[in-house]
C-alpha atoms as a PDB file:
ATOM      1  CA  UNK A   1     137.473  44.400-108.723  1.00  0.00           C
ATOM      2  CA  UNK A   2     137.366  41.714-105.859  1.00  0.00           C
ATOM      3  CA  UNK A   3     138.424  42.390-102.521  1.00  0.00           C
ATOM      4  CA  UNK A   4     139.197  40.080-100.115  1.00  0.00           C
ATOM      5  CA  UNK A   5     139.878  39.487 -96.289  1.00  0.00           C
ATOM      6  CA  UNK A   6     142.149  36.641 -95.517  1.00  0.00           C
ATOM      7  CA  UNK A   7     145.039  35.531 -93.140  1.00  0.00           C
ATOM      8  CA  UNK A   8     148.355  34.100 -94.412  1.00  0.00           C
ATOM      9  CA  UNK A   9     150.687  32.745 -92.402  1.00  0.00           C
ATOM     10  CA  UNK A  10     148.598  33.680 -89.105  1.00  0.00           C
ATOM     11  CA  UNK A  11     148.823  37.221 -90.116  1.00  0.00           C
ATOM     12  CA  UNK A  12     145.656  39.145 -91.143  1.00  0.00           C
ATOM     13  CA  UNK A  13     145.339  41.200 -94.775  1.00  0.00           C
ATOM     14  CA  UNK A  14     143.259  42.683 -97.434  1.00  0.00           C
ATOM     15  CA  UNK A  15     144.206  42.104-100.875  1.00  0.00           C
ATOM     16  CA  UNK A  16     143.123  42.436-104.294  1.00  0.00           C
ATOM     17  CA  UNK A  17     142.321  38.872-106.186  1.00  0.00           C
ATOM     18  CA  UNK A  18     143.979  38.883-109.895  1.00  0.00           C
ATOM     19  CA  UNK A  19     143.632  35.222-111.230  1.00  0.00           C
ATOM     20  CA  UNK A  20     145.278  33.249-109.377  1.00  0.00           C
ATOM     21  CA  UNK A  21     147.288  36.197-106.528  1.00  0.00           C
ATOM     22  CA  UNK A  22     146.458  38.497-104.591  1.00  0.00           C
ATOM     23  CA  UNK A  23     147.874  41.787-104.641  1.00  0.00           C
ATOM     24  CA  UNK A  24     148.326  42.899-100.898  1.00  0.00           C
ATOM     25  CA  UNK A  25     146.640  46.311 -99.636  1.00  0.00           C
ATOM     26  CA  UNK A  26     148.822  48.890 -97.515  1.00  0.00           C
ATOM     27  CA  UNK A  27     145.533  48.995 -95.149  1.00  0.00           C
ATOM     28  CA  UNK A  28     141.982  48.278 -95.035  1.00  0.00           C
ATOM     29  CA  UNK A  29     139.982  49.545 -98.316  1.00  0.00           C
ATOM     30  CA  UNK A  30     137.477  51.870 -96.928  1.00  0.00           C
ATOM     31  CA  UNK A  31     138.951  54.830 -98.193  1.00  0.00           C
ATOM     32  CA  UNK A  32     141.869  55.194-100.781  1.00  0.00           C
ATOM     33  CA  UNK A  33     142.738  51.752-102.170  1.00  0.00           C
ATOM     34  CA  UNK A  34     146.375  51.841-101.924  1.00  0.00           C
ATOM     35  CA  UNK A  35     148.324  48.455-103.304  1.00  0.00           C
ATOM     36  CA  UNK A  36     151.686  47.160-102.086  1.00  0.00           C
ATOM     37  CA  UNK A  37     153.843  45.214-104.585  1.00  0.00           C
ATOM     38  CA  UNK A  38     154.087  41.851-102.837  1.00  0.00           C
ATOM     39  CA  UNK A  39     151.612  39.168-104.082  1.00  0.00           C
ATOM     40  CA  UNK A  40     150.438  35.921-102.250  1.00  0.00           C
ATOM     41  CA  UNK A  41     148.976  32.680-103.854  1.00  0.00           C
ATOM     42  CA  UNK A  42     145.233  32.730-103.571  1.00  0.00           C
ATOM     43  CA  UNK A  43     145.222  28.680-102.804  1.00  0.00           C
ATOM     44  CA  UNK A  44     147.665  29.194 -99.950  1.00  0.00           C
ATOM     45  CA  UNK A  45     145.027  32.005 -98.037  1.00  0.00           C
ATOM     46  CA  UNK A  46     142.514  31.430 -95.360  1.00  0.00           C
ATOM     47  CA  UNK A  47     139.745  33.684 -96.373  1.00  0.00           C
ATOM     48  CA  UNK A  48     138.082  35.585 -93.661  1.00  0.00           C
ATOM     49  CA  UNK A  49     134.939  37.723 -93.884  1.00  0.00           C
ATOM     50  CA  UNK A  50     135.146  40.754 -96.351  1.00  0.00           C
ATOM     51  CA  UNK A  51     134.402  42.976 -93.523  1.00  0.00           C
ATOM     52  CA  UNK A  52     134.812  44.857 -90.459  1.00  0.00           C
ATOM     53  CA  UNK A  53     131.250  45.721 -89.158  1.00  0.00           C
ATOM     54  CA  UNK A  54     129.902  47.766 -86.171  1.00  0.00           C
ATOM     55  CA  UNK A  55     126.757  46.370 -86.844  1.00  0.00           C
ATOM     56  CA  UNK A  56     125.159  44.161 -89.078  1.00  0.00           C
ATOM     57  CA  UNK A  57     121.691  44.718 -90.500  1.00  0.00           C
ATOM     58  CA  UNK A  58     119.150  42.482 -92.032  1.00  0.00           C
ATOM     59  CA  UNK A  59     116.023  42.907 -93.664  1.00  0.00           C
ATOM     60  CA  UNK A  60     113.138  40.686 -93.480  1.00  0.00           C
ATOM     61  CA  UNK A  61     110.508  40.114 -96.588  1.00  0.00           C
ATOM     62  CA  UNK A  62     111.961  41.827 -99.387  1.00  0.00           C
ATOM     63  CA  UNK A  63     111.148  39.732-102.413  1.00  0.00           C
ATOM     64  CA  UNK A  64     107.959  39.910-103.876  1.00  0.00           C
ATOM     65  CA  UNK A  65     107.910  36.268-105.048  1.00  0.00           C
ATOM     66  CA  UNK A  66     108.694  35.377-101.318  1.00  0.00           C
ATOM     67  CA  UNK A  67     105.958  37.242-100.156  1.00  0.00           C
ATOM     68  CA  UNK A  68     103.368  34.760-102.326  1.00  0.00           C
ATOM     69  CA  UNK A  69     105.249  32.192-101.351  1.00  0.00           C
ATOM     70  CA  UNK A  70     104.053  33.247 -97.414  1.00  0.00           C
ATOM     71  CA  UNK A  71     101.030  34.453 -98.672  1.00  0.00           C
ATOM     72  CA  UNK A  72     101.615  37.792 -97.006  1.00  0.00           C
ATOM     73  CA  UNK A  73     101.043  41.520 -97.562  1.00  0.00           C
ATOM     74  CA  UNK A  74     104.177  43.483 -99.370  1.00  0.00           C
ATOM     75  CA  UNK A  75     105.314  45.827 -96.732  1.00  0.00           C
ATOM     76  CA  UNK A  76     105.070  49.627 -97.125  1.00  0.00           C
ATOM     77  CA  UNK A  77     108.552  50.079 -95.549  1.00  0.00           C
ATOM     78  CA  UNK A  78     111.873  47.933 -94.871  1.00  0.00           C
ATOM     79  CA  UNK A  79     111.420  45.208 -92.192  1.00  0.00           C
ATOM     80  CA  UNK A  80     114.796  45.884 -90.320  1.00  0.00           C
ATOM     81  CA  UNK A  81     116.743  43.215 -87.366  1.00  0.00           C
ATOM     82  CA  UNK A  82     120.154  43.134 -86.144  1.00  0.00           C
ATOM     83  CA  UNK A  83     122.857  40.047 -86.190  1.00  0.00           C
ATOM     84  CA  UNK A  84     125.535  40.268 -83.567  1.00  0.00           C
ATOM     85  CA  UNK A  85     129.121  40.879 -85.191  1.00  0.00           C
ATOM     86  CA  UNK A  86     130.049  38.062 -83.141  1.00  0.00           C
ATOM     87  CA  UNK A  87     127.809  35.526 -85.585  1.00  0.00           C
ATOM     88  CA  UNK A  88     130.086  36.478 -88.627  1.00  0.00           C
ATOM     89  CA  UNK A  89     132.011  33.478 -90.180  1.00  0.00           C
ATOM     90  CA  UNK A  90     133.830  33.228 -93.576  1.00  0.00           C
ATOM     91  CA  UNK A  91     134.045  31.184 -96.616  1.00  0.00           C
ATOM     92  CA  UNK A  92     134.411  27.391 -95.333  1.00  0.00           C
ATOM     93  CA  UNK A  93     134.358  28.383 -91.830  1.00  0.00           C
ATOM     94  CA  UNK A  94     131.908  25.719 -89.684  1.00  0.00           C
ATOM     95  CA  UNK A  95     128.353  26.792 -88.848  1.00  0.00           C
ATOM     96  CA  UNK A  96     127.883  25.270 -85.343  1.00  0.00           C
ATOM     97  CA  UNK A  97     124.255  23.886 -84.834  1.00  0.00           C
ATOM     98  CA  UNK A  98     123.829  24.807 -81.232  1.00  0.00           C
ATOM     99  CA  UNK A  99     122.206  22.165 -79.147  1.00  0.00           C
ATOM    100  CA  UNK A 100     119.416  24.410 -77.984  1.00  0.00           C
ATOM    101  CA  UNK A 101     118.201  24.055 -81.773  1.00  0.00           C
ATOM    102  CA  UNK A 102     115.862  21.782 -83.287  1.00  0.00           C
ATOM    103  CA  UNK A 103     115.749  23.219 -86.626  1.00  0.00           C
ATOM    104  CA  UNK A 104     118.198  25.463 -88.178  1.00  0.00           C
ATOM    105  CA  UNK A 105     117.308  27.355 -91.606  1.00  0.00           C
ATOM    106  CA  UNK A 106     119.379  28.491 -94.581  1.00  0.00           C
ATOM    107  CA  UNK A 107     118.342  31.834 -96.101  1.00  0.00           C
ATOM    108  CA  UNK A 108     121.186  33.033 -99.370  1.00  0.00           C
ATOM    109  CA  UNK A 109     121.012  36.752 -99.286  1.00  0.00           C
ATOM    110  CA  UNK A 110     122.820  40.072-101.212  1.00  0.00           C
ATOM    111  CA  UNK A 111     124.430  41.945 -98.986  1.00  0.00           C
ATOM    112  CA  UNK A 112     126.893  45.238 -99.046  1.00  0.00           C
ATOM    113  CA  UNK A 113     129.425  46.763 -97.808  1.00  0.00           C
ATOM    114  CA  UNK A 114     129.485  50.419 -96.402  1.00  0.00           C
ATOM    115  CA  UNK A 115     132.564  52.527 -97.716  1.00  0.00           C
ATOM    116  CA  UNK A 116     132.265  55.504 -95.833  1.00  0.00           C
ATOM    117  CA  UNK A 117     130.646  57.307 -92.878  1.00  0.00           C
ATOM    118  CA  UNK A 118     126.459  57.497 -94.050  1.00  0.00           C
ATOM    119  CA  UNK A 119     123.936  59.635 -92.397  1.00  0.00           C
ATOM    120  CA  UNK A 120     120.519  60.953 -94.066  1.00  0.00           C
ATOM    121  CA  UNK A 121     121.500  59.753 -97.544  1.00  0.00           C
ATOM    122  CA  UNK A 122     119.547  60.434-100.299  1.00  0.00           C
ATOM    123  CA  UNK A 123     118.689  57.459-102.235  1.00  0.00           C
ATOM    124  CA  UNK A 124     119.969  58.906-105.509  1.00  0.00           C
ATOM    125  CA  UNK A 125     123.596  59.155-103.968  1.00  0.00           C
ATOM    126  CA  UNK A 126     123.569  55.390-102.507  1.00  0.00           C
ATOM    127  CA  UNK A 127     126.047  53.934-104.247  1.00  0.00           C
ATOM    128  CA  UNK A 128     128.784  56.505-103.663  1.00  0.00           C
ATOM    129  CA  UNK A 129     128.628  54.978 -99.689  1.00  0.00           C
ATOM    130  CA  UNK A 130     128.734  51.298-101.175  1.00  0.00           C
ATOM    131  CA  UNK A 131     132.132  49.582-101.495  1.00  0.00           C
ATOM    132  CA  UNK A 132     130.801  46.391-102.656  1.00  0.00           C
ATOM    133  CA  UNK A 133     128.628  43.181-102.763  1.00  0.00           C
ATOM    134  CA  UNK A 134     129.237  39.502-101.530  1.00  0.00           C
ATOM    135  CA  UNK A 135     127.271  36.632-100.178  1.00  0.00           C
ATOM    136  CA  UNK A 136     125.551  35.856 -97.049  1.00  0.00           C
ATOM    137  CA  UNK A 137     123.728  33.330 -95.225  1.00  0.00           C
ATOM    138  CA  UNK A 138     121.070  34.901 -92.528  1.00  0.00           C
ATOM    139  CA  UNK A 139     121.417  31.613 -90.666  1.00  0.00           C
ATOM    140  CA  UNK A 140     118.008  31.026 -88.905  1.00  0.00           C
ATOM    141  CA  UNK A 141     116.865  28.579 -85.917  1.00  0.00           C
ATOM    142  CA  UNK A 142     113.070  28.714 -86.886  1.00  0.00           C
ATOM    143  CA  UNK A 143     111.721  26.476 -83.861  1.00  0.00           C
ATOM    144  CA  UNK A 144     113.297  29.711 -81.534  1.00  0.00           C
ATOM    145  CA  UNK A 145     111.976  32.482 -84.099  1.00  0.00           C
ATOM    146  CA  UNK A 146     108.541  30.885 -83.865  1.00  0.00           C
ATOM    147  CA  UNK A 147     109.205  30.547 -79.942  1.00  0.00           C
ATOM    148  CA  UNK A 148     110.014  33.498 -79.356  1.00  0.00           C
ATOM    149  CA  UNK A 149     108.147  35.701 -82.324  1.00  0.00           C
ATOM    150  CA  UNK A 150     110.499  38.500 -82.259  1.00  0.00           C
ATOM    151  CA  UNK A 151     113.941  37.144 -84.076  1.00  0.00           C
ATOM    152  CA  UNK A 152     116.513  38.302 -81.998  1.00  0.00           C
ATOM    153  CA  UNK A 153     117.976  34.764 -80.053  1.00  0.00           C
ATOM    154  CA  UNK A 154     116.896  32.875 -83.301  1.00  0.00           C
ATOM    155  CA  UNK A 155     119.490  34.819 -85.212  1.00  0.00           C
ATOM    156  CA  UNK A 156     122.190  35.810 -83.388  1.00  0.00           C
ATOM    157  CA  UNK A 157     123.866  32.354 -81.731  1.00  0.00           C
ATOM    158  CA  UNK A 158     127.968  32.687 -83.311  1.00  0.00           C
ATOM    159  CA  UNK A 159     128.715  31.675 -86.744  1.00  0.00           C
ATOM    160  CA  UNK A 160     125.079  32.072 -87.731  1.00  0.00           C
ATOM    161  CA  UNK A 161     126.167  35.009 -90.089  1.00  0.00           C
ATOM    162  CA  UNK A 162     128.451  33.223 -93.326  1.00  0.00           C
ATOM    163  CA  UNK A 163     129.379  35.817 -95.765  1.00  0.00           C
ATOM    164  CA  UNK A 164     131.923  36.067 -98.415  1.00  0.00           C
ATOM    165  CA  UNK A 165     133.645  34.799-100.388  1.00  0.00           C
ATOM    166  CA  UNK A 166     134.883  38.183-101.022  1.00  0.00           C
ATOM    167  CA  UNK A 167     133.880  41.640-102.090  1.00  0.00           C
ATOM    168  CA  UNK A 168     132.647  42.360-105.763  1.00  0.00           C
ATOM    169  CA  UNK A 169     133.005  45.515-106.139  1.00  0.00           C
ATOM    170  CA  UNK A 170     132.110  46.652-110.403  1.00  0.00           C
ATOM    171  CA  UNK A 171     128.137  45.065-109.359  1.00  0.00           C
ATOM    172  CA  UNK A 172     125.210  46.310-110.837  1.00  0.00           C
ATOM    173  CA  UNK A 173     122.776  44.515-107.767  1.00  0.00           C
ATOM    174  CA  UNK A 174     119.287  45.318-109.461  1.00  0.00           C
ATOM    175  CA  UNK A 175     119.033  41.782-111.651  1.00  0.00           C
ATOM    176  CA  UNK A 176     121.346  39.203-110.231  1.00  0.00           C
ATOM    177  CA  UNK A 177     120.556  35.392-110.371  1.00  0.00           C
ATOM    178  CA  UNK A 178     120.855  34.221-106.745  1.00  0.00           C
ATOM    179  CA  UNK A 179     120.810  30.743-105.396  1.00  0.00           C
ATOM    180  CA  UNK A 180     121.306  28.249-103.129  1.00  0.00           C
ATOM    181  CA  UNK A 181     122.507  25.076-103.012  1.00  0.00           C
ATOM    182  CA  UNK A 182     122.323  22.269-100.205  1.00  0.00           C
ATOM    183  CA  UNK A 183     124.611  19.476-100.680  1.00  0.00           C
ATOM    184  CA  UNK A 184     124.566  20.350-104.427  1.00  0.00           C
ATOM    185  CA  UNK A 185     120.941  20.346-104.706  1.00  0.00           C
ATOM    186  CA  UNK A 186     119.295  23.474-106.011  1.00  0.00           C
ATOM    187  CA  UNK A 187     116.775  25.142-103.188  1.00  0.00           C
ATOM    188  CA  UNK A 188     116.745  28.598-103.692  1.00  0.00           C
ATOM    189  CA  UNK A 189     116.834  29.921-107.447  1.00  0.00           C
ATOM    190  CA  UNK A 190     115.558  33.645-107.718  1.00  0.00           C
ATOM    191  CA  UNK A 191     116.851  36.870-108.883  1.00  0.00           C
ATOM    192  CA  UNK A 192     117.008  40.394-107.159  1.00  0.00           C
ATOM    193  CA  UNK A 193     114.704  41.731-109.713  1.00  0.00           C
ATOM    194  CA  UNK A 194     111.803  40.345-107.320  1.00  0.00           C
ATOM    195  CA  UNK A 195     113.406  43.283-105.058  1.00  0.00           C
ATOM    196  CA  UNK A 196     110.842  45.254-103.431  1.00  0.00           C
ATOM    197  CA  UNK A 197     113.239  47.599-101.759  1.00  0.00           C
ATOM    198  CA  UNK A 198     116.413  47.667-103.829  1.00  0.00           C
ATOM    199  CA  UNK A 199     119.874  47.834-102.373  1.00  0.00           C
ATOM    200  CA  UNK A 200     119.757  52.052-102.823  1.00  0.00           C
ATOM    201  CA  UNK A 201     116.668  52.518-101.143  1.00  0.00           C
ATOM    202  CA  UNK A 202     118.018  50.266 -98.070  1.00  0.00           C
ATOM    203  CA  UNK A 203     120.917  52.366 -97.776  1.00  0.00           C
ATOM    204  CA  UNK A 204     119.087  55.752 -97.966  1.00  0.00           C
ATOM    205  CA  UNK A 205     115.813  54.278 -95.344  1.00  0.00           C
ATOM    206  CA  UNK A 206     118.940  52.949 -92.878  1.00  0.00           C
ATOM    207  CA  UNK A 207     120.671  55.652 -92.957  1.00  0.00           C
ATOM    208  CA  UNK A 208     117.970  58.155 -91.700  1.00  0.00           C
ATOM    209  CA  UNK A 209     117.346  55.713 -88.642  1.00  0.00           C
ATOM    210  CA  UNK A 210     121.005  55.398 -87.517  1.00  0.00           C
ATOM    211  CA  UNK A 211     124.330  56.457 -88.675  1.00  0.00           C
ATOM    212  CA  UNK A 212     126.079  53.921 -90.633  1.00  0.00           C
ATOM    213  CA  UNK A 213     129.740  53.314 -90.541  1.00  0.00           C
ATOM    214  CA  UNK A 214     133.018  52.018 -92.643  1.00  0.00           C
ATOM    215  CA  UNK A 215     132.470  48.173 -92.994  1.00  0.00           C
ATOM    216  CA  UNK A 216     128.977  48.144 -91.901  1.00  0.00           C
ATOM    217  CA  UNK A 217     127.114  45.197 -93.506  1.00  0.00           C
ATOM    218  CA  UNK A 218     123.515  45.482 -95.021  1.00  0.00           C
ATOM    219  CA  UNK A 219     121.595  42.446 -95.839  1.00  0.00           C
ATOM    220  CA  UNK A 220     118.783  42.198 -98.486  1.00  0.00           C
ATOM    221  CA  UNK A 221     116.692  39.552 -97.689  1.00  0.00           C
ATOM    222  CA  UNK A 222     116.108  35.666 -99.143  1.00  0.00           C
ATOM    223  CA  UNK A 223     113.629  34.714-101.886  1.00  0.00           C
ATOM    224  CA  UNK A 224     111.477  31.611-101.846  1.00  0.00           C
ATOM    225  CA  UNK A 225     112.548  28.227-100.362  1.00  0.00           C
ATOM    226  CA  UNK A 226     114.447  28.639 -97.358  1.00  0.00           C
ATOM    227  CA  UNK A 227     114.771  25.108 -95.951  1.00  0.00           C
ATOM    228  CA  UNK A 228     116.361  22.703 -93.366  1.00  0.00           C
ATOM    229  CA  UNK A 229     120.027  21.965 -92.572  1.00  0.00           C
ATOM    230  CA  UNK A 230     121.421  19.371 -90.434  1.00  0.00           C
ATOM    231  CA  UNK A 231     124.920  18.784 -89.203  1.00  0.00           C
ATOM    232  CA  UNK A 232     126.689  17.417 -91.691  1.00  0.00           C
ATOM    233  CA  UNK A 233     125.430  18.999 -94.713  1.00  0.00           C
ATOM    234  CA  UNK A 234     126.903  21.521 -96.855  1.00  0.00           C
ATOM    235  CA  UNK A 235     125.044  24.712 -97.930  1.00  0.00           C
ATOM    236  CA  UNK A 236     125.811  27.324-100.815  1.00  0.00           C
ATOM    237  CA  UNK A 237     124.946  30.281-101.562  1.00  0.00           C
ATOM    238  CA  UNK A 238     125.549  31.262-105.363  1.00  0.00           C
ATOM    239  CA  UNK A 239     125.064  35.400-106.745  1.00  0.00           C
ATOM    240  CA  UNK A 240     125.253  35.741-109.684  1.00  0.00           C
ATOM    241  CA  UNK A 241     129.300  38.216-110.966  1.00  0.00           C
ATOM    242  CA  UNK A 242     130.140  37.382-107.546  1.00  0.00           C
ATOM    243  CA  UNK A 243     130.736  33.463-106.815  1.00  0.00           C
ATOM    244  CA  UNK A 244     129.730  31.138-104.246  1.00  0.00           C
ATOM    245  CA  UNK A 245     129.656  31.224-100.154  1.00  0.00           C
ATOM    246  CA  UNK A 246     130.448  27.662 -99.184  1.00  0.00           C
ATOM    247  CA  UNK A 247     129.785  26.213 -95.136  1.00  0.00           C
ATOM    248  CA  UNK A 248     129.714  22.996 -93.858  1.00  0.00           C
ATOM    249  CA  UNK A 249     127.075  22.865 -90.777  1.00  0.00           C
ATOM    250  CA  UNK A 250     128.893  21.057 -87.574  1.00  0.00           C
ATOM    251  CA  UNK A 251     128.043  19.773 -84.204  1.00  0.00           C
ATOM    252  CA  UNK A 252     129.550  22.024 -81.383  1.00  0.00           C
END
């Protein structure tokens, strides 16, 4: 099932996607899933980010063919950083290269969607707390993140956080081709087999460090061959049984 976030008409909805409709919620979908009878026509909808986080959370270094790639040591635990909800864009929303920047990184990433309220999880019961999967971009200003060493400014500047184009939510996460594409050229092909924390253990090690809430947003991590954007160019990230996360990058 797909669930998306999208305004019509200047008025904001959830719906479900069927071919070419979508099929209108009562309310948001964390919860019970009710559906309304009216349908809208998916071409004439502004898609919006597929959720409604308190916070979103990232994690750093979690492929193993990445790791070789940096030639550094697999860590023992999760590698954890925060994005601002106020970075979140959706599918074909502008990402604004700030002028403060003088190189700005694309990283395609896996990330989920909390359903419901999580605390001490155990790792077998994960995916009951999981509403679903989409893309995301962890958006990256490398000169500042190599400024600065911790990643906090270098992450966080609005729109730096793409995701969508929806919610996927009948996703088994543990072998998924994911890739990205930068004005149609291939630069990220890998698969979330290279996992070395997989999208159960993230939710269980998170949620014994804070409590996590409806529409919460973990992300993964990026395999090899993050890269350079410039205004101008158009990046997109591509999962595999969920579609593809398009953005254009644009001067302020």
């Amino acid at each position: 099932m797909r669930i998306a976030r999208f305004r019509y008409r200047k008025k904001e909805a959830w719906g479900i996607l069927e071919g070419g409709a979508a099929r209108v919620l009562e309310r948001h979908p964390f919860g019970r899933i009710e559906l309304t009878r009216r349908t809208l026509p998916v071409r004439e909808l502004s898609l919006l980010p597929p959720a409604s986080p308190a916070k979103i959370i990232l994690v750093g270094l979690n492929y193993k063919d990445h790791a070789r790639e940096l030639g550094m040591t697999i860590p023992k635990e999760p590698i954890l950083f925060l994005k601002p909800v106020t970075a979140l864009i959706g599918h074909g929303q502008g990402i604004i290269y700030p002028a403060a920047v003088s190189r700005l990184d694309y990283e395609a990433e896996l990330a989920l969607v909390i359903k419901k309220e999580a605390k001490n999880i155990p790792q077998g019961r994960a995916r009951e707390y999981i509403l679903g999967y989409t893309c995301l971009n962890d958006v990256t200003a490398r000169d500042l993140q190599k400024k600065d060493i911790q990643w906090t400014r270098a992450k966080s500047f609005d729109t730096f956080c793409p995701l969508g184009p929806w919610l996927e939510t009948e996703l088994d996460p543990s072998a998924l081709k994911i890739a990205s594409y930068l004005n149609g050229t291939i630069k990220q092909d890998s698969s979330t087999s290279n996992f070395i924390f997989s999208a159960a253990c993230l939710v269980s090690f998170i949620s014994r460090i804070m409590t996590l809430s409806p529409g919460d947003i973990i992300s993964t991590g990026t395999p090899p061959g993050v890269g350079r954007m410039r205004p101008g160019d158009r990046i997109e990230i591509e999962i595999e049984g969920i579609g593809r996360l398009g953005n254009r990058v644009v001067r302020p």
